[in-house]
N, C-alpha and C. Protein backbone atom coordinates (compact mmCIF):
# COMPACT_ATOMS: atom_id res chain seq x y z
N UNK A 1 68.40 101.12 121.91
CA UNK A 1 68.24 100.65 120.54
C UNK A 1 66.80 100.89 120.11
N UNK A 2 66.25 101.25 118.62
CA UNK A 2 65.22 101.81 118.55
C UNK A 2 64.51 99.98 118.53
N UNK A 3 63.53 100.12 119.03
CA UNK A 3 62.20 99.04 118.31
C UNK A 3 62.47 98.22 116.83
N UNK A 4 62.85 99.04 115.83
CA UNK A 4 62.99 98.53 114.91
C UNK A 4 64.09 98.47 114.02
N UNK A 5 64.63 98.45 114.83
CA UNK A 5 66.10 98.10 114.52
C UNK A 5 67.09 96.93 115.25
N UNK A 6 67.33 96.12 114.07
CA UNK A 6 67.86 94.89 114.22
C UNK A 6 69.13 95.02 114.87
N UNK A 7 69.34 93.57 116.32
CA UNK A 7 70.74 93.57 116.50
C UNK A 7 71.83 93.54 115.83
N UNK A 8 72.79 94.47 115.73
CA UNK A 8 73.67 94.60 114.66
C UNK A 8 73.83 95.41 113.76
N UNK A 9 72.57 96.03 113.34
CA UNK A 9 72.45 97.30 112.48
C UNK A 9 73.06 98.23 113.16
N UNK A 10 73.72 99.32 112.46
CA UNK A 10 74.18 100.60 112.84
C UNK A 10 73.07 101.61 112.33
N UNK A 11 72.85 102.40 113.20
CA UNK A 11 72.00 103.58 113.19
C UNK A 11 72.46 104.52 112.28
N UNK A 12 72.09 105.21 111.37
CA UNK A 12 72.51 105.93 110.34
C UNK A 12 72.86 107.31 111.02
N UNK A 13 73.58 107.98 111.32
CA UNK A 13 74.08 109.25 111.99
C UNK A 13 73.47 110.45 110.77
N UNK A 14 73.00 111.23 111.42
CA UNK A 14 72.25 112.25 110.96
C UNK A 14 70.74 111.80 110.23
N UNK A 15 70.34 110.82 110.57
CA UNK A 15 69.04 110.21 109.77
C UNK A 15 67.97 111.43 110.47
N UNK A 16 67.03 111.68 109.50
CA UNK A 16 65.88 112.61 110.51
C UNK A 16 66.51 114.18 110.62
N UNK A 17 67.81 114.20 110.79
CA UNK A 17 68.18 115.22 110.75
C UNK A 17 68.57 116.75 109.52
N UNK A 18 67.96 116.08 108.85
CA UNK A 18 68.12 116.76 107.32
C UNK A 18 69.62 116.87 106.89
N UNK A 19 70.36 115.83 107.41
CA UNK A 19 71.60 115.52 106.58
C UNK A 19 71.73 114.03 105.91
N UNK A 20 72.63 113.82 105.20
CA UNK A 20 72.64 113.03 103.94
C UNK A 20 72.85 111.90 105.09
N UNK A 21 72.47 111.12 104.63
CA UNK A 21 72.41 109.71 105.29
C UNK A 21 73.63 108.24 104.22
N UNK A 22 73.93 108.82 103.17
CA UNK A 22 75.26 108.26 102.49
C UNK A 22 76.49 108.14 103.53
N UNK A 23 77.21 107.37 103.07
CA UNK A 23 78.52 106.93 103.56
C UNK A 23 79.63 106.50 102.75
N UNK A 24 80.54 107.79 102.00
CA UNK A 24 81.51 107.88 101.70
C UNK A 24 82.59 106.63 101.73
N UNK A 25 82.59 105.75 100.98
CA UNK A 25 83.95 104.75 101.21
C UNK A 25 84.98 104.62 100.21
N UNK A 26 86.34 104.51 100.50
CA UNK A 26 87.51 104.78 99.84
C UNK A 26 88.28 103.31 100.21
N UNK A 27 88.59 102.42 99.15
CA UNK A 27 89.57 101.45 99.30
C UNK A 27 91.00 102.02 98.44
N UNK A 28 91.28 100.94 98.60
CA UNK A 28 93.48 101.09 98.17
C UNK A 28 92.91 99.43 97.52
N UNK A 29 92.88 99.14 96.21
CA UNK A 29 93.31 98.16 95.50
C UNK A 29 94.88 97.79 94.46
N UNK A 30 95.05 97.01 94.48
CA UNK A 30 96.01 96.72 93.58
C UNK A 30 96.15 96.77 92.25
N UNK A 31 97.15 97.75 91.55
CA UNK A 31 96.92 97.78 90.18
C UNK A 31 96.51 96.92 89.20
N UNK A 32 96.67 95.67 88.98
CA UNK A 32 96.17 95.02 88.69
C UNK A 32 94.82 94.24 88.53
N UNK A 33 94.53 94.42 89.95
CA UNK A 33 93.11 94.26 90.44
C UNK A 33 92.06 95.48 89.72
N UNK A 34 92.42 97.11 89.81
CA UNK A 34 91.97 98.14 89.47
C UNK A 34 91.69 97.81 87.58
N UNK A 35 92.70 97.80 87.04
CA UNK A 35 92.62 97.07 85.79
C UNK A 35 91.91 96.06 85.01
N UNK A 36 91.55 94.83 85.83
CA UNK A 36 90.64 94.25 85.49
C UNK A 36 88.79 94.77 85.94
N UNK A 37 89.01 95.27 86.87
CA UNK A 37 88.03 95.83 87.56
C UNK A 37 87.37 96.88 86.33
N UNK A 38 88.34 97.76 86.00
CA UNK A 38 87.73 98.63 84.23
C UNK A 38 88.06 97.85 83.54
N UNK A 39 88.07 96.83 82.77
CA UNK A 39 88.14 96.48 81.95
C UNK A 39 86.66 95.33 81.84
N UNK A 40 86.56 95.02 83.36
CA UNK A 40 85.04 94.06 83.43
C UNK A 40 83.89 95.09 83.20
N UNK A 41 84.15 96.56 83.88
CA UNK A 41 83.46 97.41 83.48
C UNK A 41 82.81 98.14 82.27
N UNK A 42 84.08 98.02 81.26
CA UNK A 42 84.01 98.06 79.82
C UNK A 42 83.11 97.51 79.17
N UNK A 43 83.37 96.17 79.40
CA UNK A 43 82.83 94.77 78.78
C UNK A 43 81.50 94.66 78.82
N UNK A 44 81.14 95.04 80.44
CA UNK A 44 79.51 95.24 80.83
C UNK A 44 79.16 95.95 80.00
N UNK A 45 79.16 97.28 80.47
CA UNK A 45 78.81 98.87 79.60
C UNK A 45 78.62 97.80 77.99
N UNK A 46 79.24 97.45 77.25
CA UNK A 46 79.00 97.47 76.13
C UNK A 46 77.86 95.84 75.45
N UNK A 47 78.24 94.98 77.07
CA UNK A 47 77.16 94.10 76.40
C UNK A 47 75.29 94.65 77.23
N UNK A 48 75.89 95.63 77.93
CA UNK A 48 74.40 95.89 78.65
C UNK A 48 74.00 97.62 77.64
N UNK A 49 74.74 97.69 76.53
CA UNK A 49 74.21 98.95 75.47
C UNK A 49 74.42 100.59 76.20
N UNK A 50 75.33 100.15 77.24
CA UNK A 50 75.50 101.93 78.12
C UNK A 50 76.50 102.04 77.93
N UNK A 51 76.81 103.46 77.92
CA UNK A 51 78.10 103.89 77.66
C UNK A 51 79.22 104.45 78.75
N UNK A 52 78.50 103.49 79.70
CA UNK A 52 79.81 103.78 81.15
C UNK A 52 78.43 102.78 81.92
N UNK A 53 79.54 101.83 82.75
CA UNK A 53 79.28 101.26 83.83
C UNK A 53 80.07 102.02 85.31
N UNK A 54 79.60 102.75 85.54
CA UNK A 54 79.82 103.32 86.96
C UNK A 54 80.68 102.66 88.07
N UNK A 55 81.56 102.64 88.91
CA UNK A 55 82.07 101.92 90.16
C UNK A 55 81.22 102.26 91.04
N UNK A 56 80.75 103.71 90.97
CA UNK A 56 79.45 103.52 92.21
C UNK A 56 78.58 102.38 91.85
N UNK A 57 77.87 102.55 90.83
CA UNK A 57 76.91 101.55 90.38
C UNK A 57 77.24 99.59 90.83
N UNK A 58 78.62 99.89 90.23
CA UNK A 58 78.96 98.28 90.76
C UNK A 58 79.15 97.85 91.75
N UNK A 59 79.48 98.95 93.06
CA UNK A 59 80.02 98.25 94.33
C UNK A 59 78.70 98.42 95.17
N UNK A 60 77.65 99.57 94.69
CA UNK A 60 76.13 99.43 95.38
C UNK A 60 75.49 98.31 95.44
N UNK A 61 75.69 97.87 93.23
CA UNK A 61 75.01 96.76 93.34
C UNK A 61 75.92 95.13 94.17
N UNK A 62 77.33 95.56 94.18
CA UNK A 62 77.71 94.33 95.10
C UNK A 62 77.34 93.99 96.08
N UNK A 63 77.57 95.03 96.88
CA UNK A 63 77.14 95.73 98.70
C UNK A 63 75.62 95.00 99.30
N UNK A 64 74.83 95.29 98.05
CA UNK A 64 73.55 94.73 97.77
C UNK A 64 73.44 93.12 97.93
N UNK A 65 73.98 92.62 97.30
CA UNK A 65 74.02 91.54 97.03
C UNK A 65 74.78 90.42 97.72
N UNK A 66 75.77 91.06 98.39
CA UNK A 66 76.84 90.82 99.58
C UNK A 66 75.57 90.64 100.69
N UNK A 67 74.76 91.40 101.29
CA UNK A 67 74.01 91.41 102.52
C UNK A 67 72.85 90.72 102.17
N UNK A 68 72.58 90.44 101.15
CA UNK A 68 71.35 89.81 100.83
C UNK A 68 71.34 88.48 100.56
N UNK A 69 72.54 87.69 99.91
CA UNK A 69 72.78 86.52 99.75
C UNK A 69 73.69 85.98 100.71
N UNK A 70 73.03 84.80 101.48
CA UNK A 70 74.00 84.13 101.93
C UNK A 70 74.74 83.38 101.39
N UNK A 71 74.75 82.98 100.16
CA UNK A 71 75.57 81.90 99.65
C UNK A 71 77.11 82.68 99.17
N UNK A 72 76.70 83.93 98.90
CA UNK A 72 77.86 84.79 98.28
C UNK A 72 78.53 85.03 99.70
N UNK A 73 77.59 85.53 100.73
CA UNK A 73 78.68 86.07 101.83
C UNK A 73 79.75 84.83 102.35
N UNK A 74 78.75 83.80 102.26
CA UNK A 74 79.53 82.74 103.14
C UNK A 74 81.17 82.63 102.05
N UNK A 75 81.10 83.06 100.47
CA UNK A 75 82.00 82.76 99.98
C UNK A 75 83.41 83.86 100.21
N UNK A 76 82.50 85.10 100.82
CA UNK A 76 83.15 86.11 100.90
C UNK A 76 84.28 86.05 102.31
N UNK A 77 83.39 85.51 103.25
CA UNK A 77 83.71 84.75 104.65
C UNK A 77 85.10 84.13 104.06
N UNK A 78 84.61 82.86 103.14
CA UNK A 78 85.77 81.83 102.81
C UNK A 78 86.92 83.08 102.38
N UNK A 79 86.81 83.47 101.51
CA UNK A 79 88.08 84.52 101.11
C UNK A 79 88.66 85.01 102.02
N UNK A 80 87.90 85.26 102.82
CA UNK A 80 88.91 86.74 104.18
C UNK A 80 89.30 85.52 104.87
N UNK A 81 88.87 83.94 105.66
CA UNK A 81 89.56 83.30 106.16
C UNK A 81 89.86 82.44 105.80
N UNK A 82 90.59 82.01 104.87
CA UNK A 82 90.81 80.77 104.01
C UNK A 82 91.38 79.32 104.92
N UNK A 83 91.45 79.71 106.40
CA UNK A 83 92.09 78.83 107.11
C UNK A 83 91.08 78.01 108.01
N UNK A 84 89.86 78.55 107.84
CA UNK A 84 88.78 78.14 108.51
C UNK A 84 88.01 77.58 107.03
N UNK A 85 87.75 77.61 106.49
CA UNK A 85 87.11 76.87 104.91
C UNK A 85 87.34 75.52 105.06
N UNK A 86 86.10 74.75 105.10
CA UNK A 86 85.79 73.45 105.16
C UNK A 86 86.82 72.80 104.01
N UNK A 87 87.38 71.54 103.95
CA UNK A 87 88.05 71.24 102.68
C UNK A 87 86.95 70.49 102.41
N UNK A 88 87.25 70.59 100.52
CA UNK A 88 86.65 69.82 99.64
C UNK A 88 86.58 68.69 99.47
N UNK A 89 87.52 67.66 100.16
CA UNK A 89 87.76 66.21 100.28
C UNK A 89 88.33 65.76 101.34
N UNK A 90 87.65 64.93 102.14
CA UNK A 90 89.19 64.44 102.97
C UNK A 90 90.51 63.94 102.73
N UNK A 91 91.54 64.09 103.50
CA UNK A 91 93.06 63.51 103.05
C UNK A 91 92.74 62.16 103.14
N UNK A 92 93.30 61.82 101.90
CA UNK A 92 93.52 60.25 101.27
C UNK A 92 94.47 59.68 102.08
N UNK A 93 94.07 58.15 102.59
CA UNK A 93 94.89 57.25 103.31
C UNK A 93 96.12 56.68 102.78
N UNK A 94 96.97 56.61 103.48
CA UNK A 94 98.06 56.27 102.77
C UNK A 94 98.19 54.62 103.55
């Protein structure tokens, strides 16, 4: 592992090597999901004065923001395991 590189980081394959150091990613969403997804895009674009909000642009800046905030990841955590998520109240005594 290099010196400066944190446990857990993945080493960028071809770094140094004069190849692109990007990483190509492709999901499968649900039509619906895809739909609102341009349509939040729309909405942006026109209250931020541009005339296209990008999906690259939005999932960089998520990606971003995903690794940088813990308060978001931990919510992201909650989503993927909803069975481990602290409850909001304890069960009422009967």
């Amino acid at each position: 592992m290099n010196p400066q590189q944190l446990p857990g980081q993945v080493r960028q394959i071809g770094a140094g090597f004069g190849r692109p150091t990007t990483v190509r990613l492709s999901i499968d969403v649900p039509a619906d999901l895809h739909q609102a997804f341009a349509a939040w895009r729309s909405q942006t674009a026109l209250d931020l004065g541009r005339g296209v909000v990008s999906v690259q642009d939005t999932v960089h800046t998520l990606l971003d923001i995903l690794i940088s905030d813990e308060a978001v990841a931990g919510q992201v955590r909650d989503r993927l395991h909803p069975d481990t998520a602290p409850t909001s109240s304890p069960p009422a005594d009967r």
